[in-house]
Protein backbone atom coordinates (compact mmCIF):
# COMPACT_ATOMS: atom_id res chain seq x y z
CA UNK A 1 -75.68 -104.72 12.79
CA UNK A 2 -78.69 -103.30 14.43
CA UNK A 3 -81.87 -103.36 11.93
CA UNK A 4 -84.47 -100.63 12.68
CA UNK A 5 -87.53 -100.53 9.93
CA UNK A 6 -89.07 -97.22 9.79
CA UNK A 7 -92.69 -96.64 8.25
CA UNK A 8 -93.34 -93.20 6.57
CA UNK A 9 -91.01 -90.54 5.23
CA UNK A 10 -92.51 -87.61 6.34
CA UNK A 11 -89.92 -85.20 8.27
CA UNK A 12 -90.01 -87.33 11.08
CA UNK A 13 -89.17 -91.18 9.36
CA UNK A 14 -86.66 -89.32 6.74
CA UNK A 15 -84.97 -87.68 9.46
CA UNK A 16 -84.48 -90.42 11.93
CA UNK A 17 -83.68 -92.47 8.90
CA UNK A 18 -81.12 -90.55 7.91
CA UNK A 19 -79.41 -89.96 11.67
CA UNK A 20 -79.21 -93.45 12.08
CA UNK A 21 -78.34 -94.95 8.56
CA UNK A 22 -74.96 -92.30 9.71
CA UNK A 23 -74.66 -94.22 13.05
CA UNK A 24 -73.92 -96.81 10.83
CA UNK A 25 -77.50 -98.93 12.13
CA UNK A 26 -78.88 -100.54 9.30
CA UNK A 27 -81.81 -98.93 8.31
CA UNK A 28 -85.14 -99.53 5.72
CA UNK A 29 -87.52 -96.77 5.09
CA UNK A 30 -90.65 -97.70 3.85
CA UNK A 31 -93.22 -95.08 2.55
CA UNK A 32 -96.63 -96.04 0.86
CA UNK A 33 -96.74 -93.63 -1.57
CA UNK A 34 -94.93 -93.36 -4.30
CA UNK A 35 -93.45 -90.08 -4.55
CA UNK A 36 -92.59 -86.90 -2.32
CA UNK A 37 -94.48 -84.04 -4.10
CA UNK A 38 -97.91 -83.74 -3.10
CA UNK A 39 -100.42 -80.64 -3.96
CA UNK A 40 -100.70 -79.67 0.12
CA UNK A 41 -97.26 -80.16 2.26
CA UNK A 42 -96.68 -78.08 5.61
CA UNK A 43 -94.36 -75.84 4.13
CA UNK A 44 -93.28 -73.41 7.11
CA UNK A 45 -89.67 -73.72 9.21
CA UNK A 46 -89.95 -72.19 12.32
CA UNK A 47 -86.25 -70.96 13.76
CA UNK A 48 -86.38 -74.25 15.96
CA UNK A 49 -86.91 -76.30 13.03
CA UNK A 50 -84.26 -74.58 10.76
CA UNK A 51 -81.89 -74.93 13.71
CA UNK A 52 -83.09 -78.53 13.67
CA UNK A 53 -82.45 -79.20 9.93
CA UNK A 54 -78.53 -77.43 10.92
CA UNK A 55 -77.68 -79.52 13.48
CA UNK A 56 -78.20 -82.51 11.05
CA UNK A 57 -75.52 -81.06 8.67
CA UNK A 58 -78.04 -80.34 6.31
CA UNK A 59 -77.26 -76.15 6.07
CA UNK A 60 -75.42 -76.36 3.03
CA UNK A 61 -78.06 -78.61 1.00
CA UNK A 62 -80.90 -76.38 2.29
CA UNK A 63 -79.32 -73.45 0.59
CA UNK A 64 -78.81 -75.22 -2.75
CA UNK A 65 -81.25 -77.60 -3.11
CA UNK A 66 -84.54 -76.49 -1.04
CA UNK A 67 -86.65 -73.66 -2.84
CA UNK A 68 -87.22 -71.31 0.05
CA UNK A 69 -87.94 -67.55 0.92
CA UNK A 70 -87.01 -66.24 4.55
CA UNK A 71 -89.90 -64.88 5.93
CA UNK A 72 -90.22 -60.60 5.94
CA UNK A 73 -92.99 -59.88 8.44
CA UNK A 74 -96.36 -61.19 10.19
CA UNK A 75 -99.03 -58.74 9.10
CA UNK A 76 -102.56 -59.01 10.55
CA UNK A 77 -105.67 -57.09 8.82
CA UNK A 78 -108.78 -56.47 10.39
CA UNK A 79 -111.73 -55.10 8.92
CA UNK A 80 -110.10 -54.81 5.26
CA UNK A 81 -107.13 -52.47 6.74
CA UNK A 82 -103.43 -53.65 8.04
CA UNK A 83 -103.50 -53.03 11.77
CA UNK A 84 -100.22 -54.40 12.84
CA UNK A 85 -96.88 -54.93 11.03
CA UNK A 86 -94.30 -57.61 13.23
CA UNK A 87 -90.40 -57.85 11.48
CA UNK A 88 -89.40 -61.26 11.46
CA UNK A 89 -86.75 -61.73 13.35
CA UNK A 90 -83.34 -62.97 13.01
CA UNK A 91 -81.38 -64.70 15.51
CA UNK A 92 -78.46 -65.96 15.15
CA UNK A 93 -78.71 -66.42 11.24
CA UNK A 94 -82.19 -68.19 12.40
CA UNK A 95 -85.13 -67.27 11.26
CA UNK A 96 -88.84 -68.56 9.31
CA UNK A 97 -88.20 -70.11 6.25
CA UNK A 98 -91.21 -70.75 3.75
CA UNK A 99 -89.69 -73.81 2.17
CA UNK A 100 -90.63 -76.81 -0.59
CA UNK A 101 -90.81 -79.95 2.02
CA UNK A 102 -90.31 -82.43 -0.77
CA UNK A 103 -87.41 -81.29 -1.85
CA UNK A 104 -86.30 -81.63 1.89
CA UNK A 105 -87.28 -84.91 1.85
CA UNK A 106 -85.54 -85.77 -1.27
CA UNK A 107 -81.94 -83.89 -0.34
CA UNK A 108 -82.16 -86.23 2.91
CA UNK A 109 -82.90 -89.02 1.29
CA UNK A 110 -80.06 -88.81 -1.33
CA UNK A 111 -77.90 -88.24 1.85
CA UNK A 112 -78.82 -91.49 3.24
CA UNK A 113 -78.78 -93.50 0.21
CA UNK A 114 -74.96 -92.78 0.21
CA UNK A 115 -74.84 -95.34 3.12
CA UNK A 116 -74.95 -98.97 2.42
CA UNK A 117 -76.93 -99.66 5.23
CA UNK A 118 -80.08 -97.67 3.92
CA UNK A 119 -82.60 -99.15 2.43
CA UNK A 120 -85.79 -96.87 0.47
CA UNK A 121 -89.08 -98.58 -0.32
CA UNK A 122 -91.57 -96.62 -2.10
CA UNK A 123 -94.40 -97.55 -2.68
CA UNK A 124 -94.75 -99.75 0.27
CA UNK A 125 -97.04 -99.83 3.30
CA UNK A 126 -96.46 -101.22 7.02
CA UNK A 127 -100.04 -102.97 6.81
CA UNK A 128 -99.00 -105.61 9.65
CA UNK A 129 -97.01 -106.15 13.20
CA UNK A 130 -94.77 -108.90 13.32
CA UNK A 131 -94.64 -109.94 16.75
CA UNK A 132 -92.45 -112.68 18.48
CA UNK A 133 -95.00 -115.46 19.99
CA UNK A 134 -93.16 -115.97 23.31
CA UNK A 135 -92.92 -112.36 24.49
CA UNK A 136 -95.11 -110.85 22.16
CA UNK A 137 -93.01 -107.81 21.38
CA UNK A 138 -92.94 -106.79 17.81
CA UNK A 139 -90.07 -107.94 15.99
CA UNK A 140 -90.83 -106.12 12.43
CA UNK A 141 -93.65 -105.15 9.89
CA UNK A 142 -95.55 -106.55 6.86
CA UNK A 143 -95.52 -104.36 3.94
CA UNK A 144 -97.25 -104.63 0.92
CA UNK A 145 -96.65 -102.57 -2.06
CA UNK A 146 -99.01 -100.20 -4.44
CA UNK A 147 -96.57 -99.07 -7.07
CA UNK A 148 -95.48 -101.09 -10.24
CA UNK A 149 -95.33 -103.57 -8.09
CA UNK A 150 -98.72 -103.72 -6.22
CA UNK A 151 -100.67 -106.30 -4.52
CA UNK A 152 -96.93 -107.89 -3.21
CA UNK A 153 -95.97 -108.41 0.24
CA UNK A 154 -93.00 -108.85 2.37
CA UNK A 155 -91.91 -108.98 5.82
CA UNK A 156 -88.95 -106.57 7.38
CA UNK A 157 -88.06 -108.41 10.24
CA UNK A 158 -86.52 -105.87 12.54
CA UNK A 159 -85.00 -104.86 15.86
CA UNK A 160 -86.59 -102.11 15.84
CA UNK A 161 -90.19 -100.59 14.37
CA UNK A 162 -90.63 -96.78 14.73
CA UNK A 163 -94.09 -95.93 13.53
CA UNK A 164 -93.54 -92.02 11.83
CA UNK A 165 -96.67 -92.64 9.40
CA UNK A 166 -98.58 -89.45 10.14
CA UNK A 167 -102.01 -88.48 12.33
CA UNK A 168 -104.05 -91.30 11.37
CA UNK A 169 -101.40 -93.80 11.69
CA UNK A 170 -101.84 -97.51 10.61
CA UNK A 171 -99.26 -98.40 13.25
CA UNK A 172 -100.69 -96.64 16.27
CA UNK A 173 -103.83 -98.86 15.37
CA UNK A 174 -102.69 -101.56 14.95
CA UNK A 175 -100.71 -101.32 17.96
CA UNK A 176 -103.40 -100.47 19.80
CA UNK A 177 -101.62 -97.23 21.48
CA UNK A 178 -104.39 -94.64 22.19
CA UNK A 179 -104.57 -91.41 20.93
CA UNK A 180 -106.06 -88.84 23.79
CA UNK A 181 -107.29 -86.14 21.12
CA UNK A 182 -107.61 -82.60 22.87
CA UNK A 183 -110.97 -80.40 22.06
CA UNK A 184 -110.30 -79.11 18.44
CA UNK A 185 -112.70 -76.18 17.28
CA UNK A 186 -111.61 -75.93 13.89
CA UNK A 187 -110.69 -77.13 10.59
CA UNK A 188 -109.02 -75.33 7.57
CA UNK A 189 -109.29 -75.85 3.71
CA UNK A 190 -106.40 -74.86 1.95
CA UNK A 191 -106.50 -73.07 -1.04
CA UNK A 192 -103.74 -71.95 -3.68
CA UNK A 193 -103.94 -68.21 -5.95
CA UNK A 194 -101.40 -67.13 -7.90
CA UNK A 195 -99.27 -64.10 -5.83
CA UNK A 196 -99.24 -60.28 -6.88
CA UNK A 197 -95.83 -58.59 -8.20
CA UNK A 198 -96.06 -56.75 -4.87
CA UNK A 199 -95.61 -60.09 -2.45
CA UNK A 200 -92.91 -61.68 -4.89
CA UNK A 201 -90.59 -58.54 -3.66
CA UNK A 202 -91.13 -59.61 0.21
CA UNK A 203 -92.39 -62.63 2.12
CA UNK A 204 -94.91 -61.66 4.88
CA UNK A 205 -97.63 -63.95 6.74
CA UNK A 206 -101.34 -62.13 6.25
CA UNK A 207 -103.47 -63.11 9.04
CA UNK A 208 -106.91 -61.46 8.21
CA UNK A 209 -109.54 -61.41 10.30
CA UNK A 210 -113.60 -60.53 10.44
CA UNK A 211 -116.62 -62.16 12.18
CA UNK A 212 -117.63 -64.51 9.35
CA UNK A 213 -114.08 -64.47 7.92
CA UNK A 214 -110.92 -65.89 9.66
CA UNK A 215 -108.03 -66.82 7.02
CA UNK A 216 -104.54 -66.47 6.24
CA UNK A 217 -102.39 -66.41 3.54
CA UNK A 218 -98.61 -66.07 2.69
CA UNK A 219 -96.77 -66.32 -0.67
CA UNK A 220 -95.13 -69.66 -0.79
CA UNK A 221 -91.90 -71.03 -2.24
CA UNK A 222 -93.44 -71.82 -5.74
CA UNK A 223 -94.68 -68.10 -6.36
CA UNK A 224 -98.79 -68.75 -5.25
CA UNK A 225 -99.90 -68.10 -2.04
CA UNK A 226 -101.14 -70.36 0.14
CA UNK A 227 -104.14 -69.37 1.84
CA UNK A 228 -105.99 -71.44 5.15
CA UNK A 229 -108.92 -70.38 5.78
CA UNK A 230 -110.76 -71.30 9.17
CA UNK A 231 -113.94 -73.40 9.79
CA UNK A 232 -115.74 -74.62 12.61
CA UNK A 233 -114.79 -78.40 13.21
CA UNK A 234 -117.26 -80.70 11.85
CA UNK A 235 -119.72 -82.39 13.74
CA UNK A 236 -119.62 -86.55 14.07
CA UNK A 237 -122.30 -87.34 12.04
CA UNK A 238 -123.53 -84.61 10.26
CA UNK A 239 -122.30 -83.25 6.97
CA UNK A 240 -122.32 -79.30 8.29
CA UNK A 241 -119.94 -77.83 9.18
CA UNK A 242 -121.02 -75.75 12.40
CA UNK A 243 -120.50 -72.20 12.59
CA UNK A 244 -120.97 -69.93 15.99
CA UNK A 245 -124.31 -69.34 17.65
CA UNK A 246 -123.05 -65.55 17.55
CA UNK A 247 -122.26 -66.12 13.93
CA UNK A 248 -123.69 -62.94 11.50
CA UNK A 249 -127.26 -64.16 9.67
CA UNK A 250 -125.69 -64.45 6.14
CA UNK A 251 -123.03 -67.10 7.65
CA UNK A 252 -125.98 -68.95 9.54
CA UNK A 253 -128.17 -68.95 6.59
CA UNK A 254 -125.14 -70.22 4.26
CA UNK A 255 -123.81 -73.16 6.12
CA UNK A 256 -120.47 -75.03 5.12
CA UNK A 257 -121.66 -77.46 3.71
CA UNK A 258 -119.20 -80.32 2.32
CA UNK A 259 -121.03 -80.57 -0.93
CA UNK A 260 -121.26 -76.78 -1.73
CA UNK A 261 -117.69 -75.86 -1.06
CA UNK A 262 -116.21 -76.00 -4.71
CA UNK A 263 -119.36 -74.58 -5.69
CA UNK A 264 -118.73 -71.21 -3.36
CA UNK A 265 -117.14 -67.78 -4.98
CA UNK A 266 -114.31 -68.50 -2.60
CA UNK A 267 -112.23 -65.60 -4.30
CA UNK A 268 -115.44 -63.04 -3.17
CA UNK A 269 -115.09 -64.44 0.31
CA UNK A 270 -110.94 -63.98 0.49
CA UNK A 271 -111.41 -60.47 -0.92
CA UNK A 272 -114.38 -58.83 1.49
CA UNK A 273 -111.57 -59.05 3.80
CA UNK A 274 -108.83 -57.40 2.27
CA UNK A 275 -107.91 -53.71 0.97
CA UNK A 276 -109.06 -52.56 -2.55
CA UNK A 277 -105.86 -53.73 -3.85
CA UNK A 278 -105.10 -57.30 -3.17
CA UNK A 279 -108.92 -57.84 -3.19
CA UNK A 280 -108.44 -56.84 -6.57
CA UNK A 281 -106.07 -58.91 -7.45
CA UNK A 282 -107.87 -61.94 -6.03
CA UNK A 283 -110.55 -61.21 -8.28
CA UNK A 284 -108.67 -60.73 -11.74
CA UNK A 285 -107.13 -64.84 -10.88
CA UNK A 286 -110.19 -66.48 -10.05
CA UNK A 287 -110.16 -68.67 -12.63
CA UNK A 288 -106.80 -70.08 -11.22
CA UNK A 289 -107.55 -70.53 -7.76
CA UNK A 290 -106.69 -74.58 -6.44
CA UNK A 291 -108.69 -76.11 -3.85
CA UNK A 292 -110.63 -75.95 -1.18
CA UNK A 293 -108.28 -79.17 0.11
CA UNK A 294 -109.88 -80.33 3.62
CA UNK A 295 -107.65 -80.39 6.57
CA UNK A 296 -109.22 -82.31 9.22
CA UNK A 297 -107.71 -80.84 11.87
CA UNK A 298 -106.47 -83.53 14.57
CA UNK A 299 -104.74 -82.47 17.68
CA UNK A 300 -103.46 -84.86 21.03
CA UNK A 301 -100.76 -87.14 22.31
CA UNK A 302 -100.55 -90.69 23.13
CA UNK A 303 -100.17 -91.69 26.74
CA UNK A 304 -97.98 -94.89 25.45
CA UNK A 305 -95.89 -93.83 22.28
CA UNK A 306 -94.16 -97.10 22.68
CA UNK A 307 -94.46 -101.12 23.02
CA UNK A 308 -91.57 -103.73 23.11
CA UNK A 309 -90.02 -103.09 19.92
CA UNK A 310 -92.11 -100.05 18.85
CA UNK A 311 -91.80 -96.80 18.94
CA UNK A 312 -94.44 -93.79 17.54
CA UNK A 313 -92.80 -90.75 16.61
CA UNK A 314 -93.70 -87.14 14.94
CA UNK A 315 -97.64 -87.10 13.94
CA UNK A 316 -98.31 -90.72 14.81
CA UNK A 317 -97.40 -89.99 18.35
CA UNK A 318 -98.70 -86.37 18.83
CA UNK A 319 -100.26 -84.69 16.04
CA UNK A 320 -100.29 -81.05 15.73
CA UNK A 321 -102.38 -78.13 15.28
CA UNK A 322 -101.04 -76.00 11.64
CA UNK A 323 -100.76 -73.06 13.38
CA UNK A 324 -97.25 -72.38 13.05
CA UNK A 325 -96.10 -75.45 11.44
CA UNK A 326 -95.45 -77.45 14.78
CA UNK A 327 -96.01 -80.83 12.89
CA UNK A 328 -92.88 -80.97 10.77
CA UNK A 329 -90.86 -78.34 13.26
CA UNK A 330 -91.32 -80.98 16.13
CA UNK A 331 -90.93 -83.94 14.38
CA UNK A 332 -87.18 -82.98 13.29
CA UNK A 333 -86.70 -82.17 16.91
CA UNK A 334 -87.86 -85.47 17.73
CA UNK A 335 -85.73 -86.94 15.23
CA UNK A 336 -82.64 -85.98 17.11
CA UNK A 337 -83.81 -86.66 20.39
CA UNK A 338 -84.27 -90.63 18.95
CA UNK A 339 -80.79 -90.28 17.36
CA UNK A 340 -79.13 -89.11 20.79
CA UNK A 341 -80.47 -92.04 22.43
CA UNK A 342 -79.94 -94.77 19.67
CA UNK A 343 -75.99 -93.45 20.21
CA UNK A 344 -76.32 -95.44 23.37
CA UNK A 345 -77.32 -98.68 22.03
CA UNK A 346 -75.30 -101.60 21.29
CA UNK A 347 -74.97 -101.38 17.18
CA UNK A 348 -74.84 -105.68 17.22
CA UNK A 349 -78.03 -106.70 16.39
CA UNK A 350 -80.68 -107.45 19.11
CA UNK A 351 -83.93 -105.51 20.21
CA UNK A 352 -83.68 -102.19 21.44
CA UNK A 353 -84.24 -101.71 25.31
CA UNK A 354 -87.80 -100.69 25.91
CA UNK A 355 -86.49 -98.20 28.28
CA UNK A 356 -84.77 -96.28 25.41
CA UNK A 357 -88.16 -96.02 23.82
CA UNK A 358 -89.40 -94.70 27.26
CA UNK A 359 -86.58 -92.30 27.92
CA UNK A 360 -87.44 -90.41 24.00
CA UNK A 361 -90.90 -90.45 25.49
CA UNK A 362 -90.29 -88.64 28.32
CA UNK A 363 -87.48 -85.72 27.14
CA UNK A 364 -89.70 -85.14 24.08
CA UNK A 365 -93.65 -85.09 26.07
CA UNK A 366 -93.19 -82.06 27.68
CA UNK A 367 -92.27 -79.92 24.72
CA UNK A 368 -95.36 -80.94 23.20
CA UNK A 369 -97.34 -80.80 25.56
CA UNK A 370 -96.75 -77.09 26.05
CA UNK A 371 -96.71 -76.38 22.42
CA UNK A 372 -100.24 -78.08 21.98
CA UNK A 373 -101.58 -75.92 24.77
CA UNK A 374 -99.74 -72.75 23.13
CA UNK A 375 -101.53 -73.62 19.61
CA UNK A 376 -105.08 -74.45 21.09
CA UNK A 377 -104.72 -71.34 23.00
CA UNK A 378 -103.86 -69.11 19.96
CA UNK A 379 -107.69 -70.96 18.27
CA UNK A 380 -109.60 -69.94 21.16
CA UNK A 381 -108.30 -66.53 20.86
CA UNK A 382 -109.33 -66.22 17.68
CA UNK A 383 -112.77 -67.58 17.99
CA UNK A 384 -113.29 -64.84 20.93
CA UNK A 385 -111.96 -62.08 18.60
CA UNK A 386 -113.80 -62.88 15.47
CA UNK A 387 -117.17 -62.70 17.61
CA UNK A 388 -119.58 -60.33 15.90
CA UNK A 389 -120.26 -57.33 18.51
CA UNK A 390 -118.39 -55.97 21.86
CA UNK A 391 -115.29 -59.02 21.11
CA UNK A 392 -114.94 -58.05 17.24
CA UNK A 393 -114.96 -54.76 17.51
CA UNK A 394 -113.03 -54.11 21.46
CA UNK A 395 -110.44 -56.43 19.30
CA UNK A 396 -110.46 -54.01 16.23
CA UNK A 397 -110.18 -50.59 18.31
CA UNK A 398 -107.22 -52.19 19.99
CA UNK A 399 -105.39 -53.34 16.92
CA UNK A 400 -105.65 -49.76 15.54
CA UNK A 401 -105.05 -48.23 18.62
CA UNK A 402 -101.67 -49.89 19.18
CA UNK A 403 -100.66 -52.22 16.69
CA UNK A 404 -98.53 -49.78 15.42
CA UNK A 405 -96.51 -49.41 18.26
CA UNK A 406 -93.29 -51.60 19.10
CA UNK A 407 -94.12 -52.38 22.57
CA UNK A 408 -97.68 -54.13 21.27
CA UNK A 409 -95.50 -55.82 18.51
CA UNK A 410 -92.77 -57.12 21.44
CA UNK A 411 -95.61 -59.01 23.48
CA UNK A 412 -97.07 -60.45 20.47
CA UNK A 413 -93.62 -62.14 19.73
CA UNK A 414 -93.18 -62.55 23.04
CA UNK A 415 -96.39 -64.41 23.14
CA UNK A 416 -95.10 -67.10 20.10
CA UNK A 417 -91.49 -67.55 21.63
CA UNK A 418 -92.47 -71.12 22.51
CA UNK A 419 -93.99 -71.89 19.24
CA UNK A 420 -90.92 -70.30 16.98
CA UNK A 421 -87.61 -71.71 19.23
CA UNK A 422 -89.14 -74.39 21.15
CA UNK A 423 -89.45 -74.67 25.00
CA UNK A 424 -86.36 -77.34 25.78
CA UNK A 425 -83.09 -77.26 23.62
CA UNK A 426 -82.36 -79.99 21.30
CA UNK A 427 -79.18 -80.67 20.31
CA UNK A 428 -77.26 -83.19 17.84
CA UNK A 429 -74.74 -85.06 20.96
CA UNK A 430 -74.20 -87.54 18.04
């Protein structure tokens, strides 16, 4: 049968693993750590991610075995007070889950392993293309291993190499498929608090906003919240991170700088920007707050996602801003796109067509494309918003103005259609 090595299981590799180890393709998953749970995961399921994780008959193991909490409501605070109040909606019995990732991995993975034809590695790394000497297209990977095991090698000859191993992807590299990065202002470091009594009894998302202070937070599956707060992207060689020229005095004076950040009261920062009670609350855990964990925020799509007998998928072919969780939500979407057109192949083993590879390429582009543009739009909105003077405060008059009204609340959902159901449908035709 048809051999297709996949390197990474992230949501894109385990997903497209899984879809075609039940095509009955034989399949081997390699991933170079060496287990699923990791202290920062993208954690949000938009509805066109949840519908995604459906339409792989997975509905019934997401209940059961996923720790998740539906989403309530998107609340946004400015100036310390809650200006607007959105209700999550649900559409057809779709709607934002806050969910545990590796335990999505894992419940796919234990689906696949029922096949014979799927093979798990951990522990291993694609560190090598195998490429056939006549035509040159690549005809597998060299992995070596880092587990009990490390400092071993072997090579998964293949018909097939798809290249899911995140935004800085070996693969990509050593393919030699450009990434065309798009003008990222920011980056975020991720922090962790344990979550008042008050958010355990509902699930909203707590944008908060002031000139110096742009975060978010939301209580997560595991009963802390996890809060992203906003920086200026870094400079290429420098160690500061840059804030605005407009920027208040005390923010200009401060800096970010890399060295200083675990040194910062980062609980007195979160709190300046919330209401007397939560800020409260923030201050009686600051002895367990986790992080700052640096997200270096990485945003653009290949013009090639594909050679002869490779194929880049999820992160490795387009990474994604975190606003909204795009980077696991599309790469399950592109999961089933690959599936739909792997139906279509001959199962006897051979190479794929390169045309296949060109065909995912071109359903899947345009989607991201337009969700990329969506999420960089939503940054530069923010950096306008959070300027100190006529922007901050014209921003903060509206919000209390209207932000309690449901026609203001309509267009701002209106606004993230794209981001929550996707712009094309993608459907399972397996």
């Amino acid at each position: 049968m048809k051999h297709i090595a996949i390197a990474g299981a992230g949501p894109a590799g385990v997903a497209t693993a899984l879809l075609l180890a039940q095509q009955g393709l034989k399949v081997t998953l390699l991933e170079q750590e060496t287990e699923f749970d990791r202290v920062f995961r993208g954690d949000g399921l938009m509805p066109s991610g949840l519908a995604a994780v459906y339409e792989m008959g997975l509905k019934e193991a997401f209940a059961k075995e996923v720790p998740s909490r539906q989403l309530d409501a998107w609340d946004f605070y400015v100036g310390g007070e809650r200006r607007m109040r959105v209700i999550e909606p649900e559409e057809n019995g779709l709607a934002t889950q806050i969910m545990d990732q590796g335990a999505l991995l894992k419940a796919m993975v234990e689906k696949a392993e029922k096949f014979s034809n799927f093979e798990f590695c951990l522990g291993w790394q694609g560190v090598e293309l195998l490429r056939d000497r006549r035509t040159n297209s690549v005809i597998g990977l060299r992995a070596k291993s880092k587990g009990v095991y490390g400092g071993q090698s072997r090579d998964v000859l293949a018909d097939a190499v798809i290249a899911a191993d995140g935004r800085y992807s070996r693969l990509r590299k050593l393919a030699g498929l450009d990434l065309k990065e798009s003008n990222a202002q920011f980056d975020v470091l991720w922090f962790k608090l344990p979550s008042p009594a008050a958010l355990m009894k509902e699930t909203p998302f707590v944008a908060c906003l002031q000139p110096d202070r742009q975060f978010a937070f939301y209580p997560s599956w595991d009963g802390r919240l996890q809060i992203g707060w906003i920086v200026k992207k870094k400079s290429k060689g420098r160690s500061k991170l840059k804030q605005s020229k407009n920027s208040s005095p005390a923010t200009q004076k401060r800096g970010w700088k890399e060295r200083d950040w675990k040194e910062r009261d980062w609980v007195e920062e979160f709190a300046q920007a919330l209401p007397p009670k939560l800020a409260s609350h923030f201050r009686s855990h600051r002895a367990e707050l986790e992080g700052p964990i640096f997200l270096d925020v990485k945003v653009g799509v290949c013009d090639r996602w594909s050679l002869p007998g490779l194929l880049l998928i999820g992160d490795a072919a387009h990474p994604m801003a975190p606003n909204r969780a795009q980077g696991i939500n599309m790469a399950l979407r592109d999961a089933i796109v690959v599936a739909n057109y792997m139906k279509n192949v001959d199962n006897r083993n051979g190479p794929v067509p390169y045309e296949v590879f060109q065909q995912i390429q071109a359903e899947r582009q345009p989607e991201v494309d337009a969700v990329q543009k969506m999420q960089l739009a939503e940054w530069k909105k923010v950096e306008f918003i959070s300027k100190p003077g006529l922007p901050y405060q014209g921003f903060k008059a509206i919000a209390s103005t209207f932000g309690r009204f449901r026609f203001a609340q309509n267009i701002w959902l209106h606004e993230q259609k794209g981001l929550r159901e996707g712009i094309l449908p993608v459907k399972l035709n397996v």
